[in-house]
C-alpha atoms as a PDB file:
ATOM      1  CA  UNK A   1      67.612   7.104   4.109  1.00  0.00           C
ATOM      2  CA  UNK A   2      67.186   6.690   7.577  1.00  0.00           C
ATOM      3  CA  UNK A   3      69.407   7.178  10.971  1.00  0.00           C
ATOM      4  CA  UNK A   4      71.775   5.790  12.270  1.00  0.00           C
ATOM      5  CA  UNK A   5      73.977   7.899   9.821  1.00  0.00           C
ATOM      6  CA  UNK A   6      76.396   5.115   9.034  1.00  0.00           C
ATOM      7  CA  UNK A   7      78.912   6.965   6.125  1.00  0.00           C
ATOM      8  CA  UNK A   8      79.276   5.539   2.827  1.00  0.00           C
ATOM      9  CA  UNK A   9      82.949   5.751   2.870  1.00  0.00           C
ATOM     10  CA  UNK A  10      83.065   5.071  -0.780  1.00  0.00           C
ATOM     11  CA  UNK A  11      81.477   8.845  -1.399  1.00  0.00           C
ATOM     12  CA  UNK A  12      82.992  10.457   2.165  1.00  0.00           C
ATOM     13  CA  UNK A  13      85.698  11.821   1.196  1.00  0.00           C
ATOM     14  CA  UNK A  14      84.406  13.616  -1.685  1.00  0.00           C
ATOM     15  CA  UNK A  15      81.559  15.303   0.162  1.00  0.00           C
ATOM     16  CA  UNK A  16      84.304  16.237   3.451  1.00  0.00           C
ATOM     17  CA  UNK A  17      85.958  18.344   0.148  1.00  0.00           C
ATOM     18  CA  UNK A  18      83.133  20.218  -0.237  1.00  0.00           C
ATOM     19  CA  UNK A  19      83.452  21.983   3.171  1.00  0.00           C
ATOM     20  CA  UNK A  20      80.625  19.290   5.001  1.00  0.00           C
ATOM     21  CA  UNK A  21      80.276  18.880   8.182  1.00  0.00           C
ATOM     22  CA  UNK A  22      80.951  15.162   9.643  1.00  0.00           C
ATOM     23  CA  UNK A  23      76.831  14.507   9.748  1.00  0.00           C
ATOM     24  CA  UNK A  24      75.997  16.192   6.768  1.00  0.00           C
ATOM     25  CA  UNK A  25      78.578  14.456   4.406  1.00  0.00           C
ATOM     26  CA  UNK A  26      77.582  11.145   6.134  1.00  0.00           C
ATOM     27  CA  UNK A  27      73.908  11.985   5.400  1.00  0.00           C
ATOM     28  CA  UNK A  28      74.803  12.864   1.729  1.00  0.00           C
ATOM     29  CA  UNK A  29      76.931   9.972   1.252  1.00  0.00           C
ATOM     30  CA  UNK A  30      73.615   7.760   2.071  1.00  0.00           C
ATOM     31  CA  UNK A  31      71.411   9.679  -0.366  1.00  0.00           C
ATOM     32  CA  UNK A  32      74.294   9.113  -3.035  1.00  0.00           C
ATOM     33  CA  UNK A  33      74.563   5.380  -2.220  1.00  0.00           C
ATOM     34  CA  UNK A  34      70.874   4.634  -2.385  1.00  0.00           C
ATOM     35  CA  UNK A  35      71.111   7.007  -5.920  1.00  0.00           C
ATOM     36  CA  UNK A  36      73.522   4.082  -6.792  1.00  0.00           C
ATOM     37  CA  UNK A  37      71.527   0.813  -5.489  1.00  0.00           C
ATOM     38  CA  UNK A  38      68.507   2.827  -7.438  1.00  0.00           C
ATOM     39  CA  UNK A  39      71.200   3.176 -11.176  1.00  0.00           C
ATOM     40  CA  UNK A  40      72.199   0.030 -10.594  1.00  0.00           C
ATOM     41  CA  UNK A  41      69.018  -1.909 -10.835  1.00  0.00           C
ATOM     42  CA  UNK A  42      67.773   0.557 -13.453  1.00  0.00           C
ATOM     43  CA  UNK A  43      71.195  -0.598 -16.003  1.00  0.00           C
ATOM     44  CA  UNK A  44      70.450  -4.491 -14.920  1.00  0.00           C
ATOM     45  CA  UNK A  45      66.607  -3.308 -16.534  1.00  0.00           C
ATOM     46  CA  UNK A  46      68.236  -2.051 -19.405  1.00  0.00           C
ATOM     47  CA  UNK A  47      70.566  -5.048 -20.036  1.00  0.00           C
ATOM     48  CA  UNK A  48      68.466  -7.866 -19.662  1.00  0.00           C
ATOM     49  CA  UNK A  49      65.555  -6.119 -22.373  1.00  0.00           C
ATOM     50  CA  UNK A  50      62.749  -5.463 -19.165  1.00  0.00           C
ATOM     51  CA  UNK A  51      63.436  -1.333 -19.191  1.00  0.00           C
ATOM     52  CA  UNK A  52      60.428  -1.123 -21.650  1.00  0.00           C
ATOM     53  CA  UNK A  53      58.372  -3.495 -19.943  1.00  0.00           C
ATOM     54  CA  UNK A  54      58.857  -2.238 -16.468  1.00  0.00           C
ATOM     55  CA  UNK A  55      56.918   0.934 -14.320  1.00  0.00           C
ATOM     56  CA  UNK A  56      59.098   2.383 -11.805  1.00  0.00           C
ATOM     57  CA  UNK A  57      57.635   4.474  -8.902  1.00  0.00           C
ATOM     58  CA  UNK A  58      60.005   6.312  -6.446  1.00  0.00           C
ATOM     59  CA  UNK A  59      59.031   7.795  -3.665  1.00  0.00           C
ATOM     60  CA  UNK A  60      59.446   8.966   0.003  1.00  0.00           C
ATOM     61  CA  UNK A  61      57.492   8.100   3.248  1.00  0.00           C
ATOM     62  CA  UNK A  62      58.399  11.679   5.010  1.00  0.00           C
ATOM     63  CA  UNK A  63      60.422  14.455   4.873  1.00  0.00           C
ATOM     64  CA  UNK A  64      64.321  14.260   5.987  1.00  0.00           C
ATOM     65  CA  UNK A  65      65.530  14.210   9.144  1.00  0.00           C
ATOM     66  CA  UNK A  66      65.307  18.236  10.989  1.00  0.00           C
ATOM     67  CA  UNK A  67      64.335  18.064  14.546  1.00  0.00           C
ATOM     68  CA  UNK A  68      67.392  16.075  15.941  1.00  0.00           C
ATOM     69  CA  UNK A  69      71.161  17.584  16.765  1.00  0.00           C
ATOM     70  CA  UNK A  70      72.711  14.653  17.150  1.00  0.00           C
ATOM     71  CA  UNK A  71      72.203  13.530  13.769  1.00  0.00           C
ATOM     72  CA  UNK A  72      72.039  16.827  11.620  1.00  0.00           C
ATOM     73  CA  UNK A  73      73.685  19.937  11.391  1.00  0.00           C
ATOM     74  CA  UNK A  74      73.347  23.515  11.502  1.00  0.00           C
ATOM     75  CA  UNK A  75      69.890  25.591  12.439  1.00  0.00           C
ATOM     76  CA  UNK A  76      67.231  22.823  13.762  1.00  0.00           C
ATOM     77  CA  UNK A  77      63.989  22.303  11.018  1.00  0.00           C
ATOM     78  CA  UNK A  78      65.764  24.510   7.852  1.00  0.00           C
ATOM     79  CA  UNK A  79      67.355  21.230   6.438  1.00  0.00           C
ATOM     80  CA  UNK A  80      64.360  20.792   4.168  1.00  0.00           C
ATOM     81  CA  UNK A  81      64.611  24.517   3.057  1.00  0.00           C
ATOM     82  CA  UNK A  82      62.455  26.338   1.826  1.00  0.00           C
ATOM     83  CA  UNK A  83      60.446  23.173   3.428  1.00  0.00           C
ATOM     84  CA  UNK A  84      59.438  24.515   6.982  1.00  0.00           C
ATOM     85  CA  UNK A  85      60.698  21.402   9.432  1.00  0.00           C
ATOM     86  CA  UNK A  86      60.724  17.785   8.362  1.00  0.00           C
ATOM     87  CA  UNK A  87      59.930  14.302   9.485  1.00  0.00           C
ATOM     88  CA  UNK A  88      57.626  14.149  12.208  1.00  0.00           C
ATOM     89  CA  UNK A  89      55.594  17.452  11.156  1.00  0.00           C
ATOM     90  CA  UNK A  90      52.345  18.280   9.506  1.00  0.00           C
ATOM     91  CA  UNK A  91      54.308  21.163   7.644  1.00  0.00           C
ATOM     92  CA  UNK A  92      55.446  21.034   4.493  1.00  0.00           C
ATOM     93  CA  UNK A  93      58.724  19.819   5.271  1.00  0.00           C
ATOM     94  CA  UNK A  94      57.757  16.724   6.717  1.00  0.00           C
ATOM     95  CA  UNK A  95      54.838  15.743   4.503  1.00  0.00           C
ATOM     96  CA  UNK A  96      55.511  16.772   1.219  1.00  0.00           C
ATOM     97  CA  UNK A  97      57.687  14.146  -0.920  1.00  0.00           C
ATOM     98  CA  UNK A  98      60.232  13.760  -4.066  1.00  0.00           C
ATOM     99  CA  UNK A  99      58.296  11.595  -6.661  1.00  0.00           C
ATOM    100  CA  UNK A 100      59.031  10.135  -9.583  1.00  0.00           C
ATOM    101  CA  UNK A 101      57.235   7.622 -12.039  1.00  0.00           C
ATOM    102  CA  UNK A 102      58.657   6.271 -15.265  1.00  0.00           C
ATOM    103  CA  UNK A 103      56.246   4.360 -17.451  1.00  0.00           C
ATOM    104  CA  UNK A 104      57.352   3.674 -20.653  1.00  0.00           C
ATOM    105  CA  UNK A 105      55.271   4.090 -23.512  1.00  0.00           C
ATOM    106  CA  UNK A 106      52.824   6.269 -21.546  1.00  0.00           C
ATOM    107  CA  UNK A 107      53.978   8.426 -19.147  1.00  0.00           C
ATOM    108  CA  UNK A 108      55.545  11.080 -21.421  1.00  0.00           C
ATOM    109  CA  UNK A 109      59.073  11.612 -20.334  1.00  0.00           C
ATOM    110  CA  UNK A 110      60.661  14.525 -18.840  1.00  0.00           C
ATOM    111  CA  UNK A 111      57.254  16.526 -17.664  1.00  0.00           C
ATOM    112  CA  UNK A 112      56.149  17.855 -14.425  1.00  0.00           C
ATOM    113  CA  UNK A 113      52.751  17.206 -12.815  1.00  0.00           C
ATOM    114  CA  UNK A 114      52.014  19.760 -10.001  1.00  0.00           C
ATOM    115  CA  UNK A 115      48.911  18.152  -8.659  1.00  0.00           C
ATOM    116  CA  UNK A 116      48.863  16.452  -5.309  1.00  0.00           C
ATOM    117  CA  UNK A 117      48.630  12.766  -4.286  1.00  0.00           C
ATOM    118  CA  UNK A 118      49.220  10.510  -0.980  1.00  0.00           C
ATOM    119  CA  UNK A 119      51.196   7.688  -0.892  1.00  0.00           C
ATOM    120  CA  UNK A 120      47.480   5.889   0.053  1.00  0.00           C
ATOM    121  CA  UNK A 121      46.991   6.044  -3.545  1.00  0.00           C
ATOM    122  CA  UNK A 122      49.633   3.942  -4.791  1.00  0.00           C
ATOM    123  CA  UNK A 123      47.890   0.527  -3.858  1.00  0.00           C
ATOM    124  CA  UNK A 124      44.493   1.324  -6.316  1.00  0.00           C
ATOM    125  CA  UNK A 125      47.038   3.237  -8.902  1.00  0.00           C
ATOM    126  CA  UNK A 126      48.911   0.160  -9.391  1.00  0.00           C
ATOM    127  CA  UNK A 127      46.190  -2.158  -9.486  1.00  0.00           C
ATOM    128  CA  UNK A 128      44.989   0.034 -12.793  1.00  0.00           C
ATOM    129  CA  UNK A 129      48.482   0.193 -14.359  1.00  0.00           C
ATOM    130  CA  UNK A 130      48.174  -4.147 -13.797  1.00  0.00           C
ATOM    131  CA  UNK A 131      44.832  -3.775 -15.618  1.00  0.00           C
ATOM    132  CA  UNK A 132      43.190  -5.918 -12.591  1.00  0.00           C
ATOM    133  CA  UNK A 133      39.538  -4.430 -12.362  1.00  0.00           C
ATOM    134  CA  UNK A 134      37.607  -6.731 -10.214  1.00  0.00           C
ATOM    135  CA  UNK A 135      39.038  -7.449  -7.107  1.00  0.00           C
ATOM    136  CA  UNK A 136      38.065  -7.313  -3.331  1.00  0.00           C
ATOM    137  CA  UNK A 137      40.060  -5.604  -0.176  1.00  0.00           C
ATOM    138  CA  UNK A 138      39.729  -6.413   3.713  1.00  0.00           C
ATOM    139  CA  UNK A 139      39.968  -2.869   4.287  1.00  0.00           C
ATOM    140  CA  UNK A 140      38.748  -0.249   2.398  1.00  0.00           C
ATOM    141  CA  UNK A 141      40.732   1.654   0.180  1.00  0.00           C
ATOM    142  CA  UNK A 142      41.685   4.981   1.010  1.00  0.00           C
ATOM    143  CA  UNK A 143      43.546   6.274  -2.045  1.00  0.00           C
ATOM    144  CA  UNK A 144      42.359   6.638  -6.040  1.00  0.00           C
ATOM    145  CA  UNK A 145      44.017   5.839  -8.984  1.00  0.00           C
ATOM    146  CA  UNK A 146      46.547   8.869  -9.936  1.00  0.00           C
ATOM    147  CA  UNK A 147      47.036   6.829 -13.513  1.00  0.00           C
ATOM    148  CA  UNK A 148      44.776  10.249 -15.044  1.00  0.00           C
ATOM    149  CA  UNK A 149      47.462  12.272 -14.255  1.00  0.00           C
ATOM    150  CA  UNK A 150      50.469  10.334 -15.529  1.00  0.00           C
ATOM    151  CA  UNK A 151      48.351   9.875 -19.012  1.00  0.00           C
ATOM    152  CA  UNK A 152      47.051  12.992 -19.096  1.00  0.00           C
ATOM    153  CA  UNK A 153      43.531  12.276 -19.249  1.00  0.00           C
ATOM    154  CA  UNK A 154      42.414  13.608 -15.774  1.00  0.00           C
ATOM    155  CA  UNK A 155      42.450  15.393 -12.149  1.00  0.00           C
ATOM    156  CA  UNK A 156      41.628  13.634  -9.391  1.00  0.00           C
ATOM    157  CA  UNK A 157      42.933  15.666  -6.997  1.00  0.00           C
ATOM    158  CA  UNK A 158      40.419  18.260  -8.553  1.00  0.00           C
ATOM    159  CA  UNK A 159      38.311  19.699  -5.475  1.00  0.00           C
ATOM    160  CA  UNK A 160      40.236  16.416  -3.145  1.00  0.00           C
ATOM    161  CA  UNK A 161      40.771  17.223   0.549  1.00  0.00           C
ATOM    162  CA  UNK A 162      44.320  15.469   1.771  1.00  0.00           C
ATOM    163  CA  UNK A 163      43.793  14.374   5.565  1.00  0.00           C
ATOM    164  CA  UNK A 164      46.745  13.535   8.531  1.00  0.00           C
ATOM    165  CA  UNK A 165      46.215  13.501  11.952  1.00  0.00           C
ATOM    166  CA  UNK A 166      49.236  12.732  14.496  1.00  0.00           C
ATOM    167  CA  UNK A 167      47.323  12.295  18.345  1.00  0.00           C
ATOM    168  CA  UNK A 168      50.559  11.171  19.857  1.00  0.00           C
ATOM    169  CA  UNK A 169      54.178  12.515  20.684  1.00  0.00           C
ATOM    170  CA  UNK A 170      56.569  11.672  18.580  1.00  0.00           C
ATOM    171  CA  UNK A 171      59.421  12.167  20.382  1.00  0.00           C
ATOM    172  CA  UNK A 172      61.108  15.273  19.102  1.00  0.00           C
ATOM    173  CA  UNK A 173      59.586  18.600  18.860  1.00  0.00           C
ATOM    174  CA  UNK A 174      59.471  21.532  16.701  1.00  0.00           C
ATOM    175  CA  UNK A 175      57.325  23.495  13.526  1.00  0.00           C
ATOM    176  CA  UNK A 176      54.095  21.153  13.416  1.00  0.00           C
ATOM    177  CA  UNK A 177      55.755  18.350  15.193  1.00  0.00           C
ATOM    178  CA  UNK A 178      53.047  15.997  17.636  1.00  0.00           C
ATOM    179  CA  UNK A 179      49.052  16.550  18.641  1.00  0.00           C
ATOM    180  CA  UNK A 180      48.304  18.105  15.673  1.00  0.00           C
ATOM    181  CA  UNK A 181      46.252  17.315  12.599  1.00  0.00           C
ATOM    182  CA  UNK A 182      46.101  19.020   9.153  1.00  0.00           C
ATOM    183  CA  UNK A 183      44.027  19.374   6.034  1.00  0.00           C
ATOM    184  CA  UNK A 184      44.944  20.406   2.562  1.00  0.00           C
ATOM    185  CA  UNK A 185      41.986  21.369  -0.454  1.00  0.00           C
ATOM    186  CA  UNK A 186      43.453  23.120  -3.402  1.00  0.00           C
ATOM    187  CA  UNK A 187      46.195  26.011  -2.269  1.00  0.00           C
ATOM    188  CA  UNK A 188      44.473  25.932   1.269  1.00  0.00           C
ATOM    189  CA  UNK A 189      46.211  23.780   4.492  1.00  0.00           C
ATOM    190  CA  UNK A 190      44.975  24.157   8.330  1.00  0.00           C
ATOM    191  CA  UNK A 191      46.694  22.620  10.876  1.00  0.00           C
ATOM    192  CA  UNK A 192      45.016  22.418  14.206  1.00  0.00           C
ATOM    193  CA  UNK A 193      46.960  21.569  17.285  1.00  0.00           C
ATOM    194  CA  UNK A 194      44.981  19.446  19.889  1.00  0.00           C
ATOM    195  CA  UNK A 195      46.051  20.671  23.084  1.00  0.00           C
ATOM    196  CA  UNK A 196      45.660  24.737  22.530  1.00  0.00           C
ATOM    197  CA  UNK A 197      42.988  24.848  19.758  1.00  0.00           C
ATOM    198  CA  UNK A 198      45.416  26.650  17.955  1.00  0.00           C
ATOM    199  CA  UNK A 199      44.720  26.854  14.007  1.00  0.00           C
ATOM    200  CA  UNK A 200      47.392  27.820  11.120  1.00  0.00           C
ATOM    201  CA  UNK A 201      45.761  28.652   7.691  1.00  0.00           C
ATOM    202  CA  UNK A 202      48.411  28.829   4.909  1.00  0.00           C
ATOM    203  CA  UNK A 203      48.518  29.373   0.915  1.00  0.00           C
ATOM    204  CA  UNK A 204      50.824  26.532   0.036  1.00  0.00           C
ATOM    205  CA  UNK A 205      50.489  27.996  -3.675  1.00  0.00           C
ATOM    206  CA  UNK A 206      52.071  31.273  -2.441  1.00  0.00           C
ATOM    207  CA  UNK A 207      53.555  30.433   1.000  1.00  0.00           C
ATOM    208  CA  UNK A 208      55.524  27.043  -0.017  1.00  0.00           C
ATOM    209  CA  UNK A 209      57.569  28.013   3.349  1.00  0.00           C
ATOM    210  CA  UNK A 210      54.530  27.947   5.480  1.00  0.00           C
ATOM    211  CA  UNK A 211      56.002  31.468   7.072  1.00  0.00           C
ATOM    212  CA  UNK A 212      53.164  33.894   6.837  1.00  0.00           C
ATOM    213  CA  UNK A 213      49.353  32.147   8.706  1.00  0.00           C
ATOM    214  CA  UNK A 214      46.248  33.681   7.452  1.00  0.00           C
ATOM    215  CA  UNK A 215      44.214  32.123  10.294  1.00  0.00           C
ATOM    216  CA  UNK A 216      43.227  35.882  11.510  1.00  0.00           C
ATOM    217  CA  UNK A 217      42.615  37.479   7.426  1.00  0.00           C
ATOM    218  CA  UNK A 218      40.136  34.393   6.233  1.00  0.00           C
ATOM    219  CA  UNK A 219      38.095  32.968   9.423  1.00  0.00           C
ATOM    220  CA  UNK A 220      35.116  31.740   6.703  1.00  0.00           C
ATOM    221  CA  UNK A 221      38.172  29.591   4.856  1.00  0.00           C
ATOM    222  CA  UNK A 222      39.528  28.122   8.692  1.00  0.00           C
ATOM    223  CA  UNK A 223      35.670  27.270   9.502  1.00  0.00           C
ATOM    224  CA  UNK A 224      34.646  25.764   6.594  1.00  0.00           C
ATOM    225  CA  UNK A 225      38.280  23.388   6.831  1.00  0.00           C
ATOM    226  CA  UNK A 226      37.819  22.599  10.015  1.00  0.00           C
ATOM    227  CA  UNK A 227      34.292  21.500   9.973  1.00  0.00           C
ATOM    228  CA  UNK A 228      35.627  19.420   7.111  1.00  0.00           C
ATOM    229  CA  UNK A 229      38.870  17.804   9.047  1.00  0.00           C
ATOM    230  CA  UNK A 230      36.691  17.580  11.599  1.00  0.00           C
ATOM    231  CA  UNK A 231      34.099  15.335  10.094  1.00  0.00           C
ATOM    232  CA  UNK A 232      36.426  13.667   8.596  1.00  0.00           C
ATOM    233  CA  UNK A 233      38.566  12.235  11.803  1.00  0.00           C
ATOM    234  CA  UNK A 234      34.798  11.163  12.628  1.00  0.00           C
ATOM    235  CA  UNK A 235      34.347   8.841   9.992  1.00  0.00           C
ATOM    236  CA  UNK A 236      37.421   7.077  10.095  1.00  0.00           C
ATOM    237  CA  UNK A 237      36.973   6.564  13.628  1.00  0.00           C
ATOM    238  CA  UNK A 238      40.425   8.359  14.141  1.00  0.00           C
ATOM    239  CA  UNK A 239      42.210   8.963  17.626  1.00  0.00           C
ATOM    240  CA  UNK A 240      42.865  12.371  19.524  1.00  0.00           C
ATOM    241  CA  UNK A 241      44.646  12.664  22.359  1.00  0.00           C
ATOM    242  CA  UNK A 242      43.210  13.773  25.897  1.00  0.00           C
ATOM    243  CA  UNK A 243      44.348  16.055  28.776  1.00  0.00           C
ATOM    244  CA  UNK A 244      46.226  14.178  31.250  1.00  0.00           C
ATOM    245  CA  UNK A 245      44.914  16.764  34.138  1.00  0.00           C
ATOM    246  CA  UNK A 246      41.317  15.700  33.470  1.00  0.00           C
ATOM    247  CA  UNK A 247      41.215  12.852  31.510  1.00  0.00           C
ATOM    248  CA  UNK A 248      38.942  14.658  28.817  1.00  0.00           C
ATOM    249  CA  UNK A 249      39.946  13.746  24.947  1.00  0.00           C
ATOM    250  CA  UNK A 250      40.812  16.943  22.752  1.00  0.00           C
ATOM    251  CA  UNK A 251      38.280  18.984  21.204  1.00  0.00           C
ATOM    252  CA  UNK A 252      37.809  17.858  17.416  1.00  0.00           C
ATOM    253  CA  UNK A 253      38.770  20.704  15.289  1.00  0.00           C
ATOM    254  CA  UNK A 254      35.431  21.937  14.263  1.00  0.00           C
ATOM    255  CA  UNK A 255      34.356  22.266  18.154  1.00  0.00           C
ATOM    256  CA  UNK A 256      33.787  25.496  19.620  1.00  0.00           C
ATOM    257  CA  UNK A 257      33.709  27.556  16.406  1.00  0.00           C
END
C-alpha cells in the first residue's frame, strides 16, 4: 500500500475497535483491502478451473512506511518491528520483503525457504517457470533464476553477494535512510554511508534488529565487504554522491582502508 492513507471505510470501523489510532487503522484498513482485491482474484482462479494452471508471486517493493509523522503513528522507524526503520533505508526494515509463491504441482505447499533473493530475479525466474530458454535482453540481466529453491533442487544464493546503493536524499531521514550503500553475503551486511565513511557490520542471522554493529570486533570481515561493494558499484558504473563544499564525489567504500 502506499500514502496518501485514504481509509477503507468498509474495514474502519472494525480496526477504530481495536484501540487504533486514526493513521494506523487507515493504514490497516488498506493492507486488509488489498488482502481482499488479492482473495478475490484468487476465488475467480478457482471458479473458472485456471487455480491449477496458474503461478502466483506476491511480493513487496520496500518496507512500510516509518520515517514520516504525518502518516504513521507512534515512535518514528519501530513500525516494521523487530525490522530496524523502513522504506527508504538500507536496514532491514526497509529492504527486506513478505514473499510468497504458489505453484501448483511443484512448489510444495505450506514450507518456508529462508534463503535470500532480490526482486531483480523475478524477470529470469519467470522466464524458466515459462520454459522460454533462448531469448535475448537489451540490458543485461541482473537477477538468476530462484526456480532451485521453490523445487528444491538448489541454492543460488549459496556464497551470492546482494548489492544497493542509494547516492541521493530521499527526502526523509532516519536508521540507514539516504547516501548510503549496503552489501549482504551469507549472515554478513555492511552499510557504508558516503558522506562520513562510516561502516555498520551486522549478523542478520543473529541481529535480525540490526541493534548491536560489529564494525570494531571483525575489521578483516568489513575489509574484505567493502573491497567487494566497492568493486562492485565499479562495474555497474553506479553513482555516488559528492561534497557540495568541494565538489569532490564520495570515497567508494573500499577507499582509504
Amino acid at each position: 500500500i502506499h500514502i496518501p492513507l485514504n481509509k477503507d471505510m468498509r474495514f474502519y470501523e472494525k480496526y477504530k475497535k481495536k484501540g487504533m489510532t486514526d493513521h494506523e487503522a487507515a493504514y490497516a484498513t488498506l493492507i486488509e483491502g488489498m488482502d481482499k482485491s488479492l482473495g478475490d482474484l484468487m476465488d475467480w482462479l478457482e471458479k473458472n478451473g485456471e487455480a491449477d494452471n496458474t503461478i502466483i508471486l506476491f511480493m513487496s517493493d520496500n518496507g512500510g512506511l516509518a520515517s514520516e509523522s504525518s502518516w504513521r503513528d507512534g515512535p518514528l522507524h519501530t513500525q516494521n518491528y523487530p525490522l530496524l526503520s523502513g522504506k527508504g533505508s538500507l536496514c532491514e526494515g526497509g529492504i527486506r520483503e513478505p514473499m510468497i509463491v504458489s505453484w501448483p504441482g511443484v512448489a510444495k505447499p505450506d514450507t518456508r525457504c529462508d534463503n535470500y533473493l532480490l526482486i531483480e530475479d523475478f524477470y529470469p525466474t519467470i522466464l524458466e517457470m515459462a520454459g522460454v530458454k533462448n531469448y535475448e535482453t537489451v540490458q543485461p540481466i541482473d537477477g538468476i533464476s530462484f526456480v532451485p529453491l521453490l523445487t528444491g533442487t538448489g541454492d543460488p544464493s549459496k556464497g551470492r553477494s546482494l548489492f544497493w546503493n542509494m547516492p541521493n536524499n530521499w527526502g526523509n531521514d532516519g536508521p540507514g535512510i539516504n547516501f548510503n550503500c549496503a552489501v549482504r553475503n551469507g549472515d554478513w551486511k555492511l552499510i557504508y554511508y558516503y558522506g562520513t565513511g562510516k561502516k555498520e557490520l551486522f549478523n542478520i542471522s543473529d541481529d535480525i534488529g540490526e541493534k548491536n554493529d560489529l564494525s570494531a570486533r571483525h575489521p578483516e570481515i568489513v575489509r574484505r565487504l567493502s573491497r567487494e561493494l566497492g568493486d562492485h558499484l565499479r562495474k555497474v558504473d553506479a553513482q555516488r554522491p559528492s561534497f557540495k563544499a568541494t565538489g569532490k564525489e564520495c570515497p567508494w567504500p573500499d577507499e582509504g582502508d
